[in-house]
C-alpha atoms as a PDB file:
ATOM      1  CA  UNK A   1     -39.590  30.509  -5.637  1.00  0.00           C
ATOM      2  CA  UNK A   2     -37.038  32.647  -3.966  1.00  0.00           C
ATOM      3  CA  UNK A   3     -35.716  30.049  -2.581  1.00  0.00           C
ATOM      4  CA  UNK A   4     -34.228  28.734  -5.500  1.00  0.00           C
ATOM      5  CA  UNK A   5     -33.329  31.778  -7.332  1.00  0.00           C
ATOM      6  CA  UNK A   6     -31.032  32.427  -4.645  1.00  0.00           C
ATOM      7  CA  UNK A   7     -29.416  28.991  -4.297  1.00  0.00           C
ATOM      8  CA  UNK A   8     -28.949  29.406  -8.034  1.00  0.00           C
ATOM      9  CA  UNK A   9     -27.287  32.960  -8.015  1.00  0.00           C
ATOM     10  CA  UNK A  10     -25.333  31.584  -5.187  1.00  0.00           C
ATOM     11  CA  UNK A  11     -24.372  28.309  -7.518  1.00  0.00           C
ATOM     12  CA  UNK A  12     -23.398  30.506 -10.532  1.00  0.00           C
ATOM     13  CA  UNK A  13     -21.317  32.862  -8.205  1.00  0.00           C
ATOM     14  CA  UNK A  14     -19.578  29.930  -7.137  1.00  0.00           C
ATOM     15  CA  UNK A  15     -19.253  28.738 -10.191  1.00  0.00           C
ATOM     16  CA  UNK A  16     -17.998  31.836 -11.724  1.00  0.00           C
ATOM     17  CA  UNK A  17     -15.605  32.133  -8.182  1.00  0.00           C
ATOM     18  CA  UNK A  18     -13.891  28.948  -9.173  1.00  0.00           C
ATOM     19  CA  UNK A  19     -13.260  29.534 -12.767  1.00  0.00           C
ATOM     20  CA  UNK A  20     -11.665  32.877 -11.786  1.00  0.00           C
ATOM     21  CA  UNK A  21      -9.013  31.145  -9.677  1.00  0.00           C
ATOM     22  CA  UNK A  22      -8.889  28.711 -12.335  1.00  0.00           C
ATOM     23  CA  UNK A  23      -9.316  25.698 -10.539  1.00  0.00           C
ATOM     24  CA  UNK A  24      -9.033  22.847 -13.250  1.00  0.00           C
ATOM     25  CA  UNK A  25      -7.947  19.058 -13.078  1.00  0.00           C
ATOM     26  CA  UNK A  26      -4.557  18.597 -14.025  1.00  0.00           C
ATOM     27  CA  UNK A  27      -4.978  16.651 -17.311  1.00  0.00           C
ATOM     28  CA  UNK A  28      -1.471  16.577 -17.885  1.00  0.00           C
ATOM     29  CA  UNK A  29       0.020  15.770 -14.867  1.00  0.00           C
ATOM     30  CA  UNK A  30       3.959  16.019 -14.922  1.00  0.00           C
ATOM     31  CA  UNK A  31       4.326  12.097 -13.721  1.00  0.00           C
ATOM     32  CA  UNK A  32       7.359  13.362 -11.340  1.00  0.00           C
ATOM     33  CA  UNK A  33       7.253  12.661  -7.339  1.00  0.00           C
ATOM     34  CA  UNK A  34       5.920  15.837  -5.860  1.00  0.00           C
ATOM     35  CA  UNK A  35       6.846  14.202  -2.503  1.00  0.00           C
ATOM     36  CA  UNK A  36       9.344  16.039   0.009  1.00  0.00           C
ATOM     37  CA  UNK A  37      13.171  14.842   0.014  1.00  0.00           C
ATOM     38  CA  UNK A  38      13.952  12.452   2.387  1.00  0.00           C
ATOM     39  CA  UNK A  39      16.929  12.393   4.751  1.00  0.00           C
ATOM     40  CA  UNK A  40      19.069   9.557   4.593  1.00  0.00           C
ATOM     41  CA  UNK A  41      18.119   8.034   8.664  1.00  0.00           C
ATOM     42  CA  UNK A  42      14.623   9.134   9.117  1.00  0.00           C
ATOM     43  CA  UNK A  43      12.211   7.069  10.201  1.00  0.00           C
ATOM     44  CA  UNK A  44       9.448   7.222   8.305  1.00  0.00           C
ATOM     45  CA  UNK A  45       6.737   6.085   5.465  1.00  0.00           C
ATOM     46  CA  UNK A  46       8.225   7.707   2.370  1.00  0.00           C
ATOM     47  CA  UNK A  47      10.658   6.177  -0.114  1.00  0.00           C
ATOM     48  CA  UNK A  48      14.268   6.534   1.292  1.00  0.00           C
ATOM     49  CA  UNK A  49      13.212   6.245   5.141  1.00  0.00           C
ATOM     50  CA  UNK A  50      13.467   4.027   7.221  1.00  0.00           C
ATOM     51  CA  UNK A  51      10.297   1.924   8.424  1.00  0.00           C
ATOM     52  CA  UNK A  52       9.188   2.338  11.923  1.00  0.00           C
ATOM     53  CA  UNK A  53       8.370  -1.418  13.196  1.00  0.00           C
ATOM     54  CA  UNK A  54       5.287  -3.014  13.686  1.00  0.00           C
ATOM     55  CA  UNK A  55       3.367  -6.014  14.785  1.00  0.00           C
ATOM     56  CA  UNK A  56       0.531  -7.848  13.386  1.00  0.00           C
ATOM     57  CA  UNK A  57      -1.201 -10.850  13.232  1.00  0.00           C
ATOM     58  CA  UNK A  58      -1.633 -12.959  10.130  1.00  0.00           C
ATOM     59  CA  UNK A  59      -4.375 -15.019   9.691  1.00  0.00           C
ATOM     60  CA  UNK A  60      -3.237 -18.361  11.207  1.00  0.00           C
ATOM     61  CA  UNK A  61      -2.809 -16.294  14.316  1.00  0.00           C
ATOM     62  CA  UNK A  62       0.777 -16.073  14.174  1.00  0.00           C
ATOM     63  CA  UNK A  63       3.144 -12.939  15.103  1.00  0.00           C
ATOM     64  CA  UNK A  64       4.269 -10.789  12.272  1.00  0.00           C
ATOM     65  CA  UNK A  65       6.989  -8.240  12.799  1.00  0.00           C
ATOM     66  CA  UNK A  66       8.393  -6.171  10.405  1.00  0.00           C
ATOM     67  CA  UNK A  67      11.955  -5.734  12.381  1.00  0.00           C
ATOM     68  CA  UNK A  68      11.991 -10.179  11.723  1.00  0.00           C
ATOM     69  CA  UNK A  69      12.361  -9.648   8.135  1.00  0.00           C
ATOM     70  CA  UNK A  70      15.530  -7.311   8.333  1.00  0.00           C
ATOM     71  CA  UNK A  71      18.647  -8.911   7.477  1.00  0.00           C
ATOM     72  CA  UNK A  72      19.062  -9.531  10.988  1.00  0.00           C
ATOM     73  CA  UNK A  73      15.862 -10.465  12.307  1.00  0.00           C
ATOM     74  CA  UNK A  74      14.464 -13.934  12.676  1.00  0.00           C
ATOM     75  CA  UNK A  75      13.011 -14.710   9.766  1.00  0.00           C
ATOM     76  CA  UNK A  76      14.876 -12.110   7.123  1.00  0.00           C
ATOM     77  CA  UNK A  77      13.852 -11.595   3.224  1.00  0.00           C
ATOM     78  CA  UNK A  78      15.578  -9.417   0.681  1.00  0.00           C
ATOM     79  CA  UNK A  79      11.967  -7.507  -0.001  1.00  0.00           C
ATOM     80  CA  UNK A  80       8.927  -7.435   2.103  1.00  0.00           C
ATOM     81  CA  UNK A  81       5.618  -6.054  -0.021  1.00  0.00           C
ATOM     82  CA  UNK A  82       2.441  -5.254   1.590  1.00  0.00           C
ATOM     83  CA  UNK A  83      -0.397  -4.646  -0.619  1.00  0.00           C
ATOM     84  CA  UNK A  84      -3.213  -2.617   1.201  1.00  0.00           C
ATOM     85  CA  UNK A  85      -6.844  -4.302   0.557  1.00  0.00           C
ATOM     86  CA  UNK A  86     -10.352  -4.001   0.800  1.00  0.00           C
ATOM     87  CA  UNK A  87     -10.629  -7.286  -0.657  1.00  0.00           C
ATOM     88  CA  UNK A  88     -12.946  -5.476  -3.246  1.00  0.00           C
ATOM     89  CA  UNK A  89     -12.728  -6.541  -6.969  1.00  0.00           C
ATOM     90  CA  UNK A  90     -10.128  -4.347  -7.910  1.00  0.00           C
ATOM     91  CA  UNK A  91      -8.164  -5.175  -4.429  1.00  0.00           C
ATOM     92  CA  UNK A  92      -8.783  -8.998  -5.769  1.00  0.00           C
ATOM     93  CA  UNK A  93      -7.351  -8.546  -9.172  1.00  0.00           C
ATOM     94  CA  UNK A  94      -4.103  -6.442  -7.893  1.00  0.00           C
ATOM     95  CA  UNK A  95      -3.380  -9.299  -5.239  1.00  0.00           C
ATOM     96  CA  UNK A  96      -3.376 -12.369  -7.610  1.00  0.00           C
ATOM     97  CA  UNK A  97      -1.335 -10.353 -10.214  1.00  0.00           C
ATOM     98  CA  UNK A  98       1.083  -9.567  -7.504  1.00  0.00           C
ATOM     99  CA  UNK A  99       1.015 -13.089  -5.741  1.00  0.00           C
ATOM    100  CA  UNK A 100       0.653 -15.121  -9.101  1.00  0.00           C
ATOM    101  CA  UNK A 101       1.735 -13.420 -12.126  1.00  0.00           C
ATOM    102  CA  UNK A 102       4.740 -10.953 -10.962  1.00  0.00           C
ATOM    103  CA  UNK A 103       5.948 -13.113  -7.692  1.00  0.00           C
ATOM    104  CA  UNK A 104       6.578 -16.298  -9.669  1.00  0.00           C
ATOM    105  CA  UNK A 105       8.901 -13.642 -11.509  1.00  0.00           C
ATOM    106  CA  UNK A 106      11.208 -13.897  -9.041  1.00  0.00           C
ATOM    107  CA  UNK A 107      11.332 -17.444  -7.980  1.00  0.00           C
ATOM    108  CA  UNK A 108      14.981 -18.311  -6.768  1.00  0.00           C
ATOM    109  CA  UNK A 109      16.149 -14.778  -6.157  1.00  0.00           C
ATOM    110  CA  UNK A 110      16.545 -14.695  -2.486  1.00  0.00           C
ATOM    111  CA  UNK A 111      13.425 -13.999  -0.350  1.00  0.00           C
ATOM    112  CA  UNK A 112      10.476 -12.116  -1.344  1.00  0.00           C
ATOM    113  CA  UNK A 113       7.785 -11.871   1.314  1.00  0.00           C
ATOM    114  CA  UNK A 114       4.456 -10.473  -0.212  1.00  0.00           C
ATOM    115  CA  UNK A 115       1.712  -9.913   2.834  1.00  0.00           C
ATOM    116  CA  UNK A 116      -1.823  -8.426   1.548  1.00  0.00           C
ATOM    117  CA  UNK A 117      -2.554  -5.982   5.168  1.00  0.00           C
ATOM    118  CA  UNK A 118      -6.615  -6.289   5.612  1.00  0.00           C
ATOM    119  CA  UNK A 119      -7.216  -2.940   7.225  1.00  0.00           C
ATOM    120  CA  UNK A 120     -11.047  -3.512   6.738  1.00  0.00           C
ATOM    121  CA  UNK A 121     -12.322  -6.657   8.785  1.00  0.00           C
ATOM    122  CA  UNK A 122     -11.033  -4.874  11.834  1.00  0.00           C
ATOM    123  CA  UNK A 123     -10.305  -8.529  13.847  1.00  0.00           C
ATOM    124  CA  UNK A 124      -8.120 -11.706  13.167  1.00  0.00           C
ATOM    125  CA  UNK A 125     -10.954 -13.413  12.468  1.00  0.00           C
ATOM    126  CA  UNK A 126     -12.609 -11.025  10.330  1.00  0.00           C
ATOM    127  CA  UNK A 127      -9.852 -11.172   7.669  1.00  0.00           C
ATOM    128  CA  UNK A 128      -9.363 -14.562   8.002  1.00  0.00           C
ATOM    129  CA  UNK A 129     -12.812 -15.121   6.893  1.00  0.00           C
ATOM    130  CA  UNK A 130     -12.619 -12.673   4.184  1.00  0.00           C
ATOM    131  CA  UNK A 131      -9.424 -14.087   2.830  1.00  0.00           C
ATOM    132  CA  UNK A 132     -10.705 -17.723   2.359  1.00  0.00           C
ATOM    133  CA  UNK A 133     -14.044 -16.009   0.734  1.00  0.00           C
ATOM    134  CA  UNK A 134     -12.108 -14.354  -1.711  1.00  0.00           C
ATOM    135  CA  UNK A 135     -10.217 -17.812  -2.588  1.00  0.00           C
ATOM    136  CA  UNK A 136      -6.377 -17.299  -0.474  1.00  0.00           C
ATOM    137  CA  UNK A 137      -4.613 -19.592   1.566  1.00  0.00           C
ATOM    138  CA  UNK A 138      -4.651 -18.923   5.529  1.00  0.00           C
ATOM    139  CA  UNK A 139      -1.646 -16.743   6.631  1.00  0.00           C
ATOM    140  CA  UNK A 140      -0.674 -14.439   3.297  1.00  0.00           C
ATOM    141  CA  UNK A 141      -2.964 -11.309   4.998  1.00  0.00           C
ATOM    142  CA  UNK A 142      -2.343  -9.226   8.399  1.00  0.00           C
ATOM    143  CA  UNK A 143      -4.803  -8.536  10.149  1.00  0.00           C
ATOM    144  CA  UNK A 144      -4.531  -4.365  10.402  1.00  0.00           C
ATOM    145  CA  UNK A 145      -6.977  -4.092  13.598  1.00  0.00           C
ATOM    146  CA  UNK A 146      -7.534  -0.734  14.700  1.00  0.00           C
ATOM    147  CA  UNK A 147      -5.451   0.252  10.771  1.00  0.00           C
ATOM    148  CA  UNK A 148      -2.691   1.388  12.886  1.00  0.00           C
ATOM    149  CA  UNK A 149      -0.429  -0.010   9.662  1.00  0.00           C
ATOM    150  CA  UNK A 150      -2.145   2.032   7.448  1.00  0.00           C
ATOM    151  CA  UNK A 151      -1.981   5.286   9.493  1.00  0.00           C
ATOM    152  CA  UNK A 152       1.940   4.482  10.068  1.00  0.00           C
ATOM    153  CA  UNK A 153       2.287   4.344   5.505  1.00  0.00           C
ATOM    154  CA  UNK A 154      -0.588   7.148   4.606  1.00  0.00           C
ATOM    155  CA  UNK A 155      -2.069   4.023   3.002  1.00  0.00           C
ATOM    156  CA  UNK A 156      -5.414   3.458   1.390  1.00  0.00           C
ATOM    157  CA  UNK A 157      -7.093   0.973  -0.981  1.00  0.00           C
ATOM    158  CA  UNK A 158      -4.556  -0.681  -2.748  1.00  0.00           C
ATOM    159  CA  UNK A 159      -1.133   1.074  -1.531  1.00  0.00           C
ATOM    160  CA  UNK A 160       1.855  -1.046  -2.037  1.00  0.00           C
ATOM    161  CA  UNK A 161       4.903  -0.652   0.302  1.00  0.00           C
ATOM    162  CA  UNK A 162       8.165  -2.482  -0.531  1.00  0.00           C
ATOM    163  CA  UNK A 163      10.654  -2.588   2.554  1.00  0.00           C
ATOM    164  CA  UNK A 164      14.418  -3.817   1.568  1.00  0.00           C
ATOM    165  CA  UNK A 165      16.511  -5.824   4.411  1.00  0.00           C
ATOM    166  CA  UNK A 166      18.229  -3.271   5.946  1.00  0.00           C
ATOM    167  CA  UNK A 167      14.344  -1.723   6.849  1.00  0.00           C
ATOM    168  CA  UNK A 168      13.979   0.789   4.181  1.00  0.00           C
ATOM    169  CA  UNK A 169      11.231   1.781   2.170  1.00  0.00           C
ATOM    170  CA  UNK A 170      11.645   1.907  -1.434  1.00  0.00           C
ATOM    171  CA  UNK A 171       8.132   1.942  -2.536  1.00  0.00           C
ATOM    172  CA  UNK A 172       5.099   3.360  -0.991  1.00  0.00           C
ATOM    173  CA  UNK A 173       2.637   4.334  -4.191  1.00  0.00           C
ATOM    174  CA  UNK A 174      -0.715   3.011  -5.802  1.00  0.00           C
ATOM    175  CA  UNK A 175      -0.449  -0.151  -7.092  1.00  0.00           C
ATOM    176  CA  UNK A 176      -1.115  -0.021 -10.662  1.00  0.00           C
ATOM    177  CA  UNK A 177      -0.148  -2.855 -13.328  1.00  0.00           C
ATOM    178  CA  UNK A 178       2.939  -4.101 -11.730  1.00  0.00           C
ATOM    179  CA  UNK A 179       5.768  -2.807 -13.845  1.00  0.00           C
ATOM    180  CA  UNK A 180       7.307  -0.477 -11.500  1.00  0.00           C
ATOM    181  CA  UNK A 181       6.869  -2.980  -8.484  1.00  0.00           C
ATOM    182  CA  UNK A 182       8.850  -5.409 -10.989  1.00  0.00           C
ATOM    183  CA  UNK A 183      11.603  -3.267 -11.436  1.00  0.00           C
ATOM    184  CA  UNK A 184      12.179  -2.536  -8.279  1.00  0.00           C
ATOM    185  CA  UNK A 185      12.341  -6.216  -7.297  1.00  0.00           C
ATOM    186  CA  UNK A 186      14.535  -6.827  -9.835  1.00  0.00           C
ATOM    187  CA  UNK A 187      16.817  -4.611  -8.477  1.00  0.00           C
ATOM    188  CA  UNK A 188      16.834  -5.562  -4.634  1.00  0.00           C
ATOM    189  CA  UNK A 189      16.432  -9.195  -5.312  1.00  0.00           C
ATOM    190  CA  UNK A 190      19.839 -11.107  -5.735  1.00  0.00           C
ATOM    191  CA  UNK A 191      20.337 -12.131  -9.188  1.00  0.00           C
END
């Protein structure tokens, strides 16, 4: 019985501690980027920086490297999206509304690489296997073994990152229903 008076008065002091300093969820949030500034040059994950590079394998086994889709790499595009997935449910329903509904968008306006980063399956074959089972052609994920991509963007379940051609990120937020992500294509895209 004393037992569990005390961790109730401890609970309600807690309780009481909290309320005090008036610790509340922000039901009104301001919508604004609370994020630092950027400098113009740094390398970095943030919107405004530039992106370190990386390497990765896609799921055919081929070499991915972010520096190739600069406007002087190998294989350049005008915007490269990676869409962070679990390939849970909600992961599922983000990725065909980016690769099916909003990509088809911009059909014709230069290139617009879209990779979904698997930073769960933890091999090449892993996310293979999980991209066929959730109904994807081989090639559109990266495998993220060892989620070194994920630690180099702060990611999580269903970041998106948009890098322009010159290596820049412009996006690096929660994907959500698309509209911002479309905007911002439709302004680094050529017309």
């Amino acid at each position: 019985m004393r037992g569990k008076a005390l961790r109730g008065f401890l609970l309600g002091g807690l309780i009481l501690g909290l309320m005090g300093c008036q610790v509340s969820p922000d039901l009104a949030p301001s919508g604004s980027d609370q994020r630092p500034t950027v400098t113009s040059g740094t390398v970095g994950y943030l919107p405004g920086a530039t992106s370190a590079d990386f390497t990765a394998f896609d799921t055919l086994g081929a070499i991915f490297r972010l520096s190739d889709q600069r406007a002087t790499g190998a294989t350049p595009a005008d915007a490269t999206v990676l869409y962070f997935t679990m390939w849970c449910p909600i992961c599922s329903a983000h990725a065909d509304n980016l690769l099916f509904t909003l990509a088809p968008q911009f059909a014709g306006r230069g290139v617009l690489r879209i990779k979904l980063v698997d930073y769960v399956s933890g091999s090449v074959a892993g996310a293979a296997a999980s991209e066929m089972a959730n109904g994807y052609s081989p090639g559109f994920a990266l495998a993220d073994v060892g989620q070194t991509i994920m630690k180099q963007y702060h990611a999580s379940m269903g970041s998106t990152i948009v890098i322009d051609a010159q290596g820049v990120v412009r996006m690096n937020e929660d994907y959500r229903d698309g509209s911002h992500l479309a905007a911002l294509l439709d302004a680094i895209l050529p017309p």
